[in-house]
Protein backbone atom coordinates (compact mmCIF):
# COMPACT_ATOMS: atom_id res chain seq x y z
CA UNK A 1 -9.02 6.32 -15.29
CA UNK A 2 -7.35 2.82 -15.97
CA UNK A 3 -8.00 -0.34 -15.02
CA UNK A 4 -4.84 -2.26 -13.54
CA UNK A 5 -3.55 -5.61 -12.21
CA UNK A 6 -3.90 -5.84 -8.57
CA UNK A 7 -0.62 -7.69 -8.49
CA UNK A 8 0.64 -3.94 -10.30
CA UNK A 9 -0.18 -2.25 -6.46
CA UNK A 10 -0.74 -5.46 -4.15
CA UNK A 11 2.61 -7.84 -4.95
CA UNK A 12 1.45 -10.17 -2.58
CA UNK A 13 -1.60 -12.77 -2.49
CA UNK A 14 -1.89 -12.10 1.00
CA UNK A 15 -1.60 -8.05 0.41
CA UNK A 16 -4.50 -8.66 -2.09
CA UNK A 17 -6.94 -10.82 0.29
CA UNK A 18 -6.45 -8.38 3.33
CA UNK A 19 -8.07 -5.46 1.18
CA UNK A 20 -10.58 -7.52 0.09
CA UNK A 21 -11.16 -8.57 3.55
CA UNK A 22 -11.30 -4.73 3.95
CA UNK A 23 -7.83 -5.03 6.45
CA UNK A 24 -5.59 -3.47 3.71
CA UNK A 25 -6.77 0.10 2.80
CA UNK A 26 -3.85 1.71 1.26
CA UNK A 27 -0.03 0.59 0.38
CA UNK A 28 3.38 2.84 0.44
CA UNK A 29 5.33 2.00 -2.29
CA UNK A 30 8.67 3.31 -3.74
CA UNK A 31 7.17 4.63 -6.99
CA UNK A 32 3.81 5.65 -8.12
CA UNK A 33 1.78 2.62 -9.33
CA UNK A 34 -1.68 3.97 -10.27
CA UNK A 35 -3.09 7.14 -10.66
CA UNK A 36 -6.36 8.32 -8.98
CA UNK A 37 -9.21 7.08 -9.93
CA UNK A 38 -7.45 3.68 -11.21
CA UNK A 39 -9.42 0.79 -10.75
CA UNK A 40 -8.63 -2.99 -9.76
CA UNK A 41 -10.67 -6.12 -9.47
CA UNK A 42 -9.56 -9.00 -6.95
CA UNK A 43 -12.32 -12.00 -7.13
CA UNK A 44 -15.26 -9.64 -8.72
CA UNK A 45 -14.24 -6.81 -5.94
CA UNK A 46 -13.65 -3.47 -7.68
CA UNK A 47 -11.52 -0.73 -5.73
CA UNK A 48 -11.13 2.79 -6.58
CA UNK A 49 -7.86 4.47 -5.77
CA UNK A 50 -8.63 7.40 -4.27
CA UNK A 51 -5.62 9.23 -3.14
CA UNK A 52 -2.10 9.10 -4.82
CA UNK A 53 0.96 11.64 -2.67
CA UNK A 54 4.17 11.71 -1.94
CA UNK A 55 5.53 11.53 1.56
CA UNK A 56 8.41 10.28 3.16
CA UNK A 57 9.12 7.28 5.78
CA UNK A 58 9.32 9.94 8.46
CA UNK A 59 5.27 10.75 7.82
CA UNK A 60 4.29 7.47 8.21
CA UNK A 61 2.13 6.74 11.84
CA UNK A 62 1.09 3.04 13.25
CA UNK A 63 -2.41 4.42 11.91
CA UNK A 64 -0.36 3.93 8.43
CA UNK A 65 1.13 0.65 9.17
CA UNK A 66 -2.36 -0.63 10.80
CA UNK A 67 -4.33 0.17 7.54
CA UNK A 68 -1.45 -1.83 5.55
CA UNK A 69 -2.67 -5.09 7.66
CA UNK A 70 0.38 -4.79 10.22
CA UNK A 71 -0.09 -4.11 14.23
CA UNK A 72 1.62 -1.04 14.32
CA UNK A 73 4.99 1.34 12.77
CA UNK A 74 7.47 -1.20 14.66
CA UNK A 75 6.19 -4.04 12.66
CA UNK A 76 5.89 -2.52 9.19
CA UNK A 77 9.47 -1.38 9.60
CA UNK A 78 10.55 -4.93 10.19
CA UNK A 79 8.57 -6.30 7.32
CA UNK A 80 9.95 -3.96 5.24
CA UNK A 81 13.37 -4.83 5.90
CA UNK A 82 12.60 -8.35 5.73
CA UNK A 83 11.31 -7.89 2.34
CA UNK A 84 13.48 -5.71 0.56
CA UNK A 85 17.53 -6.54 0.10
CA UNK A 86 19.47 -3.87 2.23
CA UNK A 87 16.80 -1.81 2.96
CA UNK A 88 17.70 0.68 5.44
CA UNK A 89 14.77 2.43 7.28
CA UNK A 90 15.37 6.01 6.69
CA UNK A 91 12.91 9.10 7.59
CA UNK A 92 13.99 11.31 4.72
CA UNK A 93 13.26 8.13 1.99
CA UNK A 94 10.22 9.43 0.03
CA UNK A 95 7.78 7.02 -0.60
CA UNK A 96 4.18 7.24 -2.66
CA UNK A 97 0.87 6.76 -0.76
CA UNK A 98 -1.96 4.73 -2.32
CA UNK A 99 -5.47 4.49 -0.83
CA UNK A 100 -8.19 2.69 -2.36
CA UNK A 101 -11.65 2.05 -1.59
CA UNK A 102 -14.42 -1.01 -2.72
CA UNK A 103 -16.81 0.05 -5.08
């Protein structure tokens, strides 16, 4: 068990105040960033991760986009590709889960 930055899984301000407004429960990211049982503190809020896997694009439901803080799959795709320099949604792209919980 570690301690991180939030910024280290949560690169955005406004990533990091939707989980502590409890709208951002977990985050897909290209690599693994933590490790189960990793903790992080935004504002005197500690979070737990609690599950780390591997999955690809493909796996990923509007439930998954929803608890990310977007409305549903359609609109994660498009933030994505607004976010990342030719990014190219693809099913087969593996990406690594990370859920966390408040303390």
């Amino acid at each position: 068990m570690s301690e991180i930055e939030p910024s280290e899984l949560l690169p955005s301000d406004r990533m990091q105040q939707q989980a502590l407004e409890g709208t951002v429960t977990q985050i897909h990211r290209g690599h693994q960033y933590a490790d189960e049982s990793d903790t992080f503190t935004i504002e005197d809020t500690t979070f737990e991760v609690t599950t780390v896997r591997e999955r690809t694009l493909g796996d990923l439901t509007d439930e998954d986009a929803q608890a990310e803080g977007m409305d549903d799959l359609e609109g994660y795709q498009k933030l994505l590709e607004r976010a990342h320099d030719n990014f190219e949604w693809d099913d087969d792209s593996e990406v690594v889960l990370h859920e966390f919980d408040k303390r």
